[in-house]
N, C-alpha and C. Protein backbone atom coordinates (compact mmCIF):
# COMPACT_ATOMS: atom_id res chain seq x y z
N UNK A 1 6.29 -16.61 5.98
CA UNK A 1 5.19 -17.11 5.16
C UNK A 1 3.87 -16.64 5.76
N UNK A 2 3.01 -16.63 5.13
CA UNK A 2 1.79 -15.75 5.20
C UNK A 2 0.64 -17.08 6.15
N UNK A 3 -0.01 -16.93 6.86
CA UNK A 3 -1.01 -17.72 7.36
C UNK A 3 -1.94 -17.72 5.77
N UNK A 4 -2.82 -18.82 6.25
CA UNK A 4 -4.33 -18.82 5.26
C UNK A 4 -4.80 -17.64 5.31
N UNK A 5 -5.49 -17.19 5.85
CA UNK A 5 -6.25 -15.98 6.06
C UNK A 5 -5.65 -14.71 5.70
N UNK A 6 -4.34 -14.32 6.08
CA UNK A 6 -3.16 -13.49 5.19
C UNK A 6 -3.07 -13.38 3.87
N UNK A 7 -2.98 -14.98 3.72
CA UNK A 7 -2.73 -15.36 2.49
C UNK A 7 -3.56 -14.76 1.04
N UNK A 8 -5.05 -15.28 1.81
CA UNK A 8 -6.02 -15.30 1.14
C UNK A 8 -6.74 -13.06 0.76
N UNK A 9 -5.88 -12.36 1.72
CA UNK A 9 -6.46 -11.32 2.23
C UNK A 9 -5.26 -10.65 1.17
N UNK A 10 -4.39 -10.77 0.89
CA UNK A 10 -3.23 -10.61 0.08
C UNK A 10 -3.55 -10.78 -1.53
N UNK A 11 -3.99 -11.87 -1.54
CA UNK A 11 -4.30 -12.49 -2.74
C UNK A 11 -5.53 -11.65 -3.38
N UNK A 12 -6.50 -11.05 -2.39
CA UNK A 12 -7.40 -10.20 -2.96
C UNK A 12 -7.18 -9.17 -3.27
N UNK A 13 -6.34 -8.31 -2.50
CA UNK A 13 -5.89 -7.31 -2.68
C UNK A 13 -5.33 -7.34 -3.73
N UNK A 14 -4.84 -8.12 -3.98
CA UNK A 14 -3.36 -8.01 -5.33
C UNK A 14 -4.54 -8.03 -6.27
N UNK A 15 -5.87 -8.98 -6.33
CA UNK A 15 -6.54 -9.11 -7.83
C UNK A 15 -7.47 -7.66 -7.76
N UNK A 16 -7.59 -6.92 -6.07
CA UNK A 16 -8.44 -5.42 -7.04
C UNK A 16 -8.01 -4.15 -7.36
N UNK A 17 -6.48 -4.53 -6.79
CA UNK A 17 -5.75 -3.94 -7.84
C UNK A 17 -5.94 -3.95 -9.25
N UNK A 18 -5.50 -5.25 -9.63
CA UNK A 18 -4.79 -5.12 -10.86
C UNK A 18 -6.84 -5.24 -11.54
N UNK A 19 -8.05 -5.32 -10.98
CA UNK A 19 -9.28 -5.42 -11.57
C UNK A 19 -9.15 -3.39 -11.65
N UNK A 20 -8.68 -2.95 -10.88
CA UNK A 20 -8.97 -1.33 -11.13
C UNK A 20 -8.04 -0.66 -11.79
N UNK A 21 -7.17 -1.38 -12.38
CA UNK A 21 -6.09 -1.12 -13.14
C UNK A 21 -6.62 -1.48 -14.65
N UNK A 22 -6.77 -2.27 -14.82
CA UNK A 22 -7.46 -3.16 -15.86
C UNK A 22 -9.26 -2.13 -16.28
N UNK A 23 -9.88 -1.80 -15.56
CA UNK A 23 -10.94 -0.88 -15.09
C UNK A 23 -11.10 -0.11 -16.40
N UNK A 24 -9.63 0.93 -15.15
CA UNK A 24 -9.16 2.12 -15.87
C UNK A 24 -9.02 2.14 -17.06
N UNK A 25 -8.25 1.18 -17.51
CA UNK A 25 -7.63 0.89 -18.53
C UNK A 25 -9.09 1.17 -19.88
N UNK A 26 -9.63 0.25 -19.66
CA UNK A 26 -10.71 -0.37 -20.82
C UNK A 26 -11.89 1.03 -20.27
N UNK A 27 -11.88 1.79 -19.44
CA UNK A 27 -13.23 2.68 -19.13
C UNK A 27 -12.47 3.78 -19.88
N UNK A 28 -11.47 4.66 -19.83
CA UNK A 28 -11.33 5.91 -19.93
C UNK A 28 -9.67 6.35 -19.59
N UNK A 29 -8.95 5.05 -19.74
CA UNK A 29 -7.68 5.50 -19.35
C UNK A 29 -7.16 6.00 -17.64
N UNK A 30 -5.85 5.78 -18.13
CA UNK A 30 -5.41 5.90 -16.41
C UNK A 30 -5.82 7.34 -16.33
N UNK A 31 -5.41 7.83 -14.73
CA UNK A 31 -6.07 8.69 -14.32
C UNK A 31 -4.70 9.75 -14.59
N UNK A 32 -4.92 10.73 -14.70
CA UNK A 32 -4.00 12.15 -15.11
C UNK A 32 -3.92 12.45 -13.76
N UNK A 33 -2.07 12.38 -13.40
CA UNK A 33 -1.83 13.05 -11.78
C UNK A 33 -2.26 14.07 -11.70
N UNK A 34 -2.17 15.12 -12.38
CA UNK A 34 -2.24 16.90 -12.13
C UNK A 34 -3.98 16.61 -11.75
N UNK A 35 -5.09 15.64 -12.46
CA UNK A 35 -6.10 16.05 -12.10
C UNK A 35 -6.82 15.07 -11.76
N UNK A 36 -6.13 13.86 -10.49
CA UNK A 36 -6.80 12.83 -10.04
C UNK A 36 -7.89 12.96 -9.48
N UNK A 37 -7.89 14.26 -8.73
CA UNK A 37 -9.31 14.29 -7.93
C UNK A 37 -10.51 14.51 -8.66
N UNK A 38 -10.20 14.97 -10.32
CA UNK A 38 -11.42 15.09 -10.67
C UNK A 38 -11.29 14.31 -12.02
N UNK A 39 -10.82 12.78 -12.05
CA UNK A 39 -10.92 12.05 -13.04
C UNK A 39 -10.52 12.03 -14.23
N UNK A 40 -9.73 13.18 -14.42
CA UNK A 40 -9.91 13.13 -15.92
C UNK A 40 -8.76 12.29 -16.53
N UNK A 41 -8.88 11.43 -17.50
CA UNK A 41 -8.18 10.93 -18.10
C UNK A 41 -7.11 11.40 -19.18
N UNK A 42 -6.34 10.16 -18.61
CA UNK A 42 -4.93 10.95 -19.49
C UNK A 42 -4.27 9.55 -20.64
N UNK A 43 -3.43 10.12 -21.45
CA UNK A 43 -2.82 8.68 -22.28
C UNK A 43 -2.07 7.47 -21.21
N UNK A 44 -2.89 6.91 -21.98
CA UNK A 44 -2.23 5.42 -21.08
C UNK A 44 -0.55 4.70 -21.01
N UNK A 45 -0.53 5.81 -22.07
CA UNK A 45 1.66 6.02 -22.23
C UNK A 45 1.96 6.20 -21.27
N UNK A 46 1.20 7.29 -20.60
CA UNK A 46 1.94 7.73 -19.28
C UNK A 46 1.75 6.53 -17.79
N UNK A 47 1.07 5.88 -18.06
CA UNK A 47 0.70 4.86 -16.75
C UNK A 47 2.29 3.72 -16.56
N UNK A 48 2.57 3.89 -15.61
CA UNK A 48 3.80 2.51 -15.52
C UNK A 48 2.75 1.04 -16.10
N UNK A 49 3.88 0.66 -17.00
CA UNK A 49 3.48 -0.77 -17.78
C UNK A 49 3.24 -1.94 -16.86
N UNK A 50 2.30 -2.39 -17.03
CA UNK A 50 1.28 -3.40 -16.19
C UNK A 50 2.56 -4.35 -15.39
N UNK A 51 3.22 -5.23 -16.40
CA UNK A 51 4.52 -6.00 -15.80
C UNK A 51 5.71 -5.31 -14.59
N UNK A 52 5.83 -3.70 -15.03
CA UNK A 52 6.23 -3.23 -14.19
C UNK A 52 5.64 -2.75 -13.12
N UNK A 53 4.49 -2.54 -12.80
CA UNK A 53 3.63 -2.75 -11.75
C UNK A 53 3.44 -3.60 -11.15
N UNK A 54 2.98 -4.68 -11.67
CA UNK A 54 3.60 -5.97 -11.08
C UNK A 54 4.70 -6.52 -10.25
N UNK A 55 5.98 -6.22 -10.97
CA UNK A 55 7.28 -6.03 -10.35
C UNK A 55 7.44 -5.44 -9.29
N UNK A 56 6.58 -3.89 -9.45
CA UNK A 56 7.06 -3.05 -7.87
C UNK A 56 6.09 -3.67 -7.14
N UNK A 57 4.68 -3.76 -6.98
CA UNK A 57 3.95 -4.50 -6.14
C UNK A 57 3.97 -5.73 -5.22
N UNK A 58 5.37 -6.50 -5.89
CA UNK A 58 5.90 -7.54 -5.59
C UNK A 58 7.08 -7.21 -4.79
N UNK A 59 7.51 -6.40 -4.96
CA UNK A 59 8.94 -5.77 -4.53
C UNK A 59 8.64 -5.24 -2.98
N UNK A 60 7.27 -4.54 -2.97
CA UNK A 60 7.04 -3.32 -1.84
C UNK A 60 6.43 -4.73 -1.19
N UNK A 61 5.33 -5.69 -1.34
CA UNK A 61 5.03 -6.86 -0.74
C UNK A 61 6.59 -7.48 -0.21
N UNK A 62 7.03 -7.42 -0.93
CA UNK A 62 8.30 -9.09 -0.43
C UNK A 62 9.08 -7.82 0.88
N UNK A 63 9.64 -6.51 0.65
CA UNK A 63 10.09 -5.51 1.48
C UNK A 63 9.38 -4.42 2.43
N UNK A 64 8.25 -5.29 2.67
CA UNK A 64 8.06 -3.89 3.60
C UNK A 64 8.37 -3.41 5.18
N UNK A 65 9.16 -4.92 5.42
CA UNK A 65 9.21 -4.34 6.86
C UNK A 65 11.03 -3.38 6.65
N UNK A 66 11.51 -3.39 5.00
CA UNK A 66 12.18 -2.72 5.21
C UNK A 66 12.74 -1.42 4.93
N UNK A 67 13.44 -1.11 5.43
CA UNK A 67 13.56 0.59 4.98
C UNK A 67 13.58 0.59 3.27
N UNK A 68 12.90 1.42 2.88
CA UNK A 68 12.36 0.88 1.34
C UNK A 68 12.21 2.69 0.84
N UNK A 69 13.00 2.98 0.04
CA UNK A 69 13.28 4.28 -0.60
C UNK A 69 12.58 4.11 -1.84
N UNK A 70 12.85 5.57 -2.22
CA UNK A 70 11.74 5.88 -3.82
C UNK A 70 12.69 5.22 -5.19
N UNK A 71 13.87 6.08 -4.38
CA UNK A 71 14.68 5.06 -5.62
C UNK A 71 15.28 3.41 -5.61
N UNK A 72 14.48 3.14 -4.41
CA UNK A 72 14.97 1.41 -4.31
C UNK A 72 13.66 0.95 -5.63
N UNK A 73 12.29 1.77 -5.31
CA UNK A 73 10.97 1.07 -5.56
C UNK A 73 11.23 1.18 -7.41
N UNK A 74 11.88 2.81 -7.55
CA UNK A 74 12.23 2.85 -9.15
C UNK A 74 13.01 1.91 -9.61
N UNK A 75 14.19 1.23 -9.45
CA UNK A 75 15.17 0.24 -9.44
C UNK A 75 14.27 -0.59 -9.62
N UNK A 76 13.20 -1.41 -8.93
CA UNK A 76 12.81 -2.93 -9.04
C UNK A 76 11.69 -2.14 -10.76
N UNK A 77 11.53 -1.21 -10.74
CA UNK A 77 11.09 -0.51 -12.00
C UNK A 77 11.46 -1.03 -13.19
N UNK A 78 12.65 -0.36 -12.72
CA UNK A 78 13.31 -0.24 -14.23
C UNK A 78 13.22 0.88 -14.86
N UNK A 79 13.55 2.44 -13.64
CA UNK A 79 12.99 3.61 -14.07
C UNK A 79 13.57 4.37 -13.29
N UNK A 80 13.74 5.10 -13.44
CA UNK A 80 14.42 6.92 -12.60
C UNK A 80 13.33 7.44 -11.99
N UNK A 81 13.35 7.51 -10.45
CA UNK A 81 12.98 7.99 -9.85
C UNK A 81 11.67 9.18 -10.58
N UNK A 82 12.46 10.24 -11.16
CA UNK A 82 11.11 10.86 -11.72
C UNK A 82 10.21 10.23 -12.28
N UNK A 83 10.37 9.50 -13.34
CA UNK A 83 9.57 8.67 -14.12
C UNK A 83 8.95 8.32 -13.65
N UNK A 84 9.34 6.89 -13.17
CA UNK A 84 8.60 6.09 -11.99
C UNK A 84 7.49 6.40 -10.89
N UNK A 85 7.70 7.60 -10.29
CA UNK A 85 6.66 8.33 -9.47
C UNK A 85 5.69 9.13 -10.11
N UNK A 86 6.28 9.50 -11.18
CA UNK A 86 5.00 9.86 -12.19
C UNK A 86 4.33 8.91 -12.93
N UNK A 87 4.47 7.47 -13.39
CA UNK A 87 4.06 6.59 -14.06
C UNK A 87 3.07 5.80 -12.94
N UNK A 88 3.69 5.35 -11.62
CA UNK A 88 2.91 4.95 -10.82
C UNK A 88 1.91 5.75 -10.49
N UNK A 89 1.63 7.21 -10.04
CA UNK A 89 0.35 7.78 -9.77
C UNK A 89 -0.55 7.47 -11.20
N UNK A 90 0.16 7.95 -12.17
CA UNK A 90 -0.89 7.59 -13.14
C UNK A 90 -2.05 6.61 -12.99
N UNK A 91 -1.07 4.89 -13.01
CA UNK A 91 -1.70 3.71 -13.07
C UNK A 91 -2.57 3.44 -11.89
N UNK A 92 -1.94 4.01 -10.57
CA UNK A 92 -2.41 3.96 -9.33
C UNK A 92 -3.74 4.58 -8.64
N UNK A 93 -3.24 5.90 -8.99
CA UNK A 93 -3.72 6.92 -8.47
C UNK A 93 -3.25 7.82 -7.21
N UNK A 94 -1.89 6.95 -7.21
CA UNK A 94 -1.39 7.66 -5.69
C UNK A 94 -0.11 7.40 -5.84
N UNK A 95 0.39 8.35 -4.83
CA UNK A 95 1.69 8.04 -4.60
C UNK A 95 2.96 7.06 -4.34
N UNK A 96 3.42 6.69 -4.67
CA UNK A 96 4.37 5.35 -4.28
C UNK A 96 4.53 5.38 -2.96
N UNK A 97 4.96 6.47 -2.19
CA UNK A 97 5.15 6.74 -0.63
C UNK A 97 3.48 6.22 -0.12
N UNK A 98 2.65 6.63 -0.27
CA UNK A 98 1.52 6.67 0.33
C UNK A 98 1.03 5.00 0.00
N UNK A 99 1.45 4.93 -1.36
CA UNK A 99 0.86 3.05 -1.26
C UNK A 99 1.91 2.44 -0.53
N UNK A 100 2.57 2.43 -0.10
CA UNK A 100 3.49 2.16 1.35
C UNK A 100 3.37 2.22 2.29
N UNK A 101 2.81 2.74 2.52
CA UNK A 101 2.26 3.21 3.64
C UNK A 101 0.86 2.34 4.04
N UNK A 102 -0.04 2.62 2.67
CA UNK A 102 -1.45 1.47 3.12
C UNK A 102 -0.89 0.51 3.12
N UNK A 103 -0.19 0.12 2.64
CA UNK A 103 0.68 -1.30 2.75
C UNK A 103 0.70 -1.78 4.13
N UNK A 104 1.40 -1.22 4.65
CA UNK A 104 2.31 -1.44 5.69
C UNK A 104 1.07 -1.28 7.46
N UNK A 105 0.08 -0.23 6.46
CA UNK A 105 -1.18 0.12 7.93
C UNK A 105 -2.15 -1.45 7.35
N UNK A 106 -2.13 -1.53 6.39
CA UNK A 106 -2.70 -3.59 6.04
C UNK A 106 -1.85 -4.69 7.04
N UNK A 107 -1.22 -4.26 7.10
CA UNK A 107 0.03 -5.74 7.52
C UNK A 107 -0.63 -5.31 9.21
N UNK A 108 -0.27 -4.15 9.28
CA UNK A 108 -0.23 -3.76 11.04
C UNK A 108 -1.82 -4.13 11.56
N UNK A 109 -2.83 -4.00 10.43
CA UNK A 109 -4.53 -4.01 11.10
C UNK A 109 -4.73 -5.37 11.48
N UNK A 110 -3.32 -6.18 10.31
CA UNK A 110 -3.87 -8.21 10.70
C UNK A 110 -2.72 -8.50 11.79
N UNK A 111 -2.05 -7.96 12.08
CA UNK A 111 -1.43 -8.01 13.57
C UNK A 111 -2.11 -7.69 14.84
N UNK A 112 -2.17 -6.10 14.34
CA UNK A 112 -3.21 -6.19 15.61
C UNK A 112 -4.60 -6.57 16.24
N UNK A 113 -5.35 -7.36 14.97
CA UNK A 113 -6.37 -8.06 15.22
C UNK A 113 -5.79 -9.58 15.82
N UNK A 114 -4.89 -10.34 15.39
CA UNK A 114 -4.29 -11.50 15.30
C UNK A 114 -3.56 -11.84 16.09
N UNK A 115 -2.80 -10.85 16.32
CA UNK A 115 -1.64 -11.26 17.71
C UNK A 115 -1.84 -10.00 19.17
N UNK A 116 -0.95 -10.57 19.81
CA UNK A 116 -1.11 -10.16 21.28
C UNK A 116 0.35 -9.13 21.26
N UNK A 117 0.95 -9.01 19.96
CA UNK A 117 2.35 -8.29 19.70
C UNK A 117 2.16 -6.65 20.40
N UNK A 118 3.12 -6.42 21.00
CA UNK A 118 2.98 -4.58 21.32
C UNK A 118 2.76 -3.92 19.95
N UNK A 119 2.35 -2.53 20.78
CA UNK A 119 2.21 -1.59 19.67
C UNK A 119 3.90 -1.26 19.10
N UNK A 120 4.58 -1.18 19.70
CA UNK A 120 5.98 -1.27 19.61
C UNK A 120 6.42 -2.63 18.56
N UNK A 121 6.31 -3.09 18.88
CA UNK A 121 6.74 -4.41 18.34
C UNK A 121 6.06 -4.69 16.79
N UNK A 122 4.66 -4.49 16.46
CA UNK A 122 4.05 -4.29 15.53
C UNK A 122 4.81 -2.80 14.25
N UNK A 123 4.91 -1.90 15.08
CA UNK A 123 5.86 -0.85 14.20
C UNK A 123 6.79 -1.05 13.48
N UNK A 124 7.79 -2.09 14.16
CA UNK A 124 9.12 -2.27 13.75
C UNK A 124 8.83 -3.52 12.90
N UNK A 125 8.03 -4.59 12.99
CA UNK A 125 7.78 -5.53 12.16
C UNK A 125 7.15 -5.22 10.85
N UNK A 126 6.00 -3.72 10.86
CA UNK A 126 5.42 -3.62 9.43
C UNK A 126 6.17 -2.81 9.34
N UNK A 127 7.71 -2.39 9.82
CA UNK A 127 8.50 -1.33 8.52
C UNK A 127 8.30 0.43 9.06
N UNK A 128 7.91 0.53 10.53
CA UNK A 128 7.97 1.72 11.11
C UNK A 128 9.67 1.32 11.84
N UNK A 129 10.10 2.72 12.27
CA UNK A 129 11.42 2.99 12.38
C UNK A 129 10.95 3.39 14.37
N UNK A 130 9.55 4.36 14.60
CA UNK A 130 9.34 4.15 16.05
C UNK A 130 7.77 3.85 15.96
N UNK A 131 7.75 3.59 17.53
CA UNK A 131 6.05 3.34 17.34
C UNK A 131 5.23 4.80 17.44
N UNK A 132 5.89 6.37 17.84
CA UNK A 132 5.40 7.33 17.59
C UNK A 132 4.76 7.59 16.05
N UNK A 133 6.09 7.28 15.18
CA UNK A 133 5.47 7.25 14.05
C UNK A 133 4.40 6.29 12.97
N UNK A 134 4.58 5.42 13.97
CA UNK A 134 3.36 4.01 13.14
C UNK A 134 2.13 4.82 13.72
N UNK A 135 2.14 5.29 15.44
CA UNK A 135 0.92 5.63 15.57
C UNK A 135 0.37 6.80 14.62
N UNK A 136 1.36 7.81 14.60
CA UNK A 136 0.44 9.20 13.62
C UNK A 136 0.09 8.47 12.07
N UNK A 137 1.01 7.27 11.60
CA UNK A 137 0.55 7.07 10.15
C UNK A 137 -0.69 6.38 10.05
N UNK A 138 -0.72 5.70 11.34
CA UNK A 138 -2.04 4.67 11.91
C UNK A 138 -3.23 5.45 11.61
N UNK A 139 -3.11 6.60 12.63
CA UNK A 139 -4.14 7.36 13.15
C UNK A 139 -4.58 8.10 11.55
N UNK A 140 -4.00 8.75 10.69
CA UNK A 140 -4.24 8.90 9.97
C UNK A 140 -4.70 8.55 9.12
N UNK A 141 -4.84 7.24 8.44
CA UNK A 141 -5.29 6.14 7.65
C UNK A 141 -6.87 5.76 8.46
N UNK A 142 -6.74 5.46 9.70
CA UNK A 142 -7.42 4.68 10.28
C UNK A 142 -8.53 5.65 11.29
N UNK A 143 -8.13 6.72 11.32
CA UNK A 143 -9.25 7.97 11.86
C UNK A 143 -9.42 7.22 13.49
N UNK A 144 -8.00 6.31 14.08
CA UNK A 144 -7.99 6.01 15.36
C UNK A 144 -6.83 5.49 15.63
N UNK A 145 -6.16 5.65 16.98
CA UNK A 145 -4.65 4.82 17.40
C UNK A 145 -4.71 3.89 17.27
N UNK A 146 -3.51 3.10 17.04
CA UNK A 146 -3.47 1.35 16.97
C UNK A 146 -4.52 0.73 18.30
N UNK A 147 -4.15 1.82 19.60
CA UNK A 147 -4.31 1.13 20.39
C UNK A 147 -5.65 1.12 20.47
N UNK A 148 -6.46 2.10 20.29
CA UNK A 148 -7.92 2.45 19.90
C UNK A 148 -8.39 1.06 19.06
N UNK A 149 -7.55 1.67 18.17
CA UNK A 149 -8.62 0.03 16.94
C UNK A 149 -8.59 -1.07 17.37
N UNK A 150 -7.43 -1.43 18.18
CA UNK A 150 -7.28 -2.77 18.74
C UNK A 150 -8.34 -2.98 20.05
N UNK A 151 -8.44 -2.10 20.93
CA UNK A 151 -9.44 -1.72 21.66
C UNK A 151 -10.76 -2.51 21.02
N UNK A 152 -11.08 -1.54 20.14
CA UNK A 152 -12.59 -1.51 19.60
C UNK A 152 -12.71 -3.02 18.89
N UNK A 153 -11.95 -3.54 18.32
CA UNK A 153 -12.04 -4.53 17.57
C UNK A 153 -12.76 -5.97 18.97
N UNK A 154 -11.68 -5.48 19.94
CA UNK A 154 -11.76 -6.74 21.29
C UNK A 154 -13.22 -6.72 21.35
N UNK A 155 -13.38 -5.31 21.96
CA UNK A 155 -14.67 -4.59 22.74
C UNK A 155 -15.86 -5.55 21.91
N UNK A 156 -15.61 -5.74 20.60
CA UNK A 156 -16.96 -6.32 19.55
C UNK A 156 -16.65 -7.24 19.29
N UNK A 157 -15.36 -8.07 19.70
CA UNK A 157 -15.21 -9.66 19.62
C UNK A 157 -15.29 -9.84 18.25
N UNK A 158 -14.19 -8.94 17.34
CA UNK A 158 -13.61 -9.20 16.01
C UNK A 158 -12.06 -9.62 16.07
N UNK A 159 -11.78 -10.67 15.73
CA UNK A 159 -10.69 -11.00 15.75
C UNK A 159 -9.64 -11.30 14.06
């Protein structure tokens, strides 16, 4: 179960989502994969259906510390793998792998602000397999090592 502050940090996330989903929707349509970087809009046929977004969002939340495949995420769908990864960038704007990923570097930033857990120990709890690889997905997202951010966070007495 989620602390307050989890709770509450969860709960936002989930509503700017579905506020930039909703956005999209009513501004200009979801966003066209082939040309996300430069906005252009595409039919909203192609976006995975709001309920089913819902569904996987709920699915990748309730599973992430576990090994969690493309075709597990299509399944809580209700969709074939191709589909599905093309319907989610639409609505999204990104990849199913990659929103898994922020997922999972979210869970790890309120750990390592929150607890005294290893960097090790933090990996395997948000759904990394070693802590080599939590650190490069870390570092990447976060433009610093776990151990860095956790560092810097102390250093300025953010908890």
């Amino acid at each position: 179960m989620e602390s307050g502050d989890a709770g509450i940090q969860a709960d936002a996330l989930r509503l700017a989502i579905v506020a930039r989903m909703v956005g999209l929707h009513f501004n200009s349509g979801y966003p066209d994969e082939e040309n996300i970087e430069a906005g252009a809009p595409c039919r909203p046929s192609r976006a995975l259906q709001r309920w089913r977004l819902k569904r996987v969002l709920e699915y990748i939340d309730s599973h992430l510390t576990d090994k969690i495949s493309l075709q597990d995420i299509a399944a809580a769908a209700g969709l074939s793998r191709m589909h599905f990864a093309s319907q989610f960038r639409a609505a999204t704007g990104m990849r199913p792998h990659d929103y898994l990923l922020r997922q999972r570097i979210r869970r790890a930033e309120h750990l390592l602000s929150q607890t005294d857990l290893s960097l090790a120990e933090i990996a395997l709890t948000v759904g990394f397999r070693t802590q080599a690889h939590f650190t490069s997905v870390f570092k990447r997202f976060m433009n610093n090592t776990p151990y860095q951010w956790r560092s810097a966070r102390r250093l300025n007495g953010v908890a």
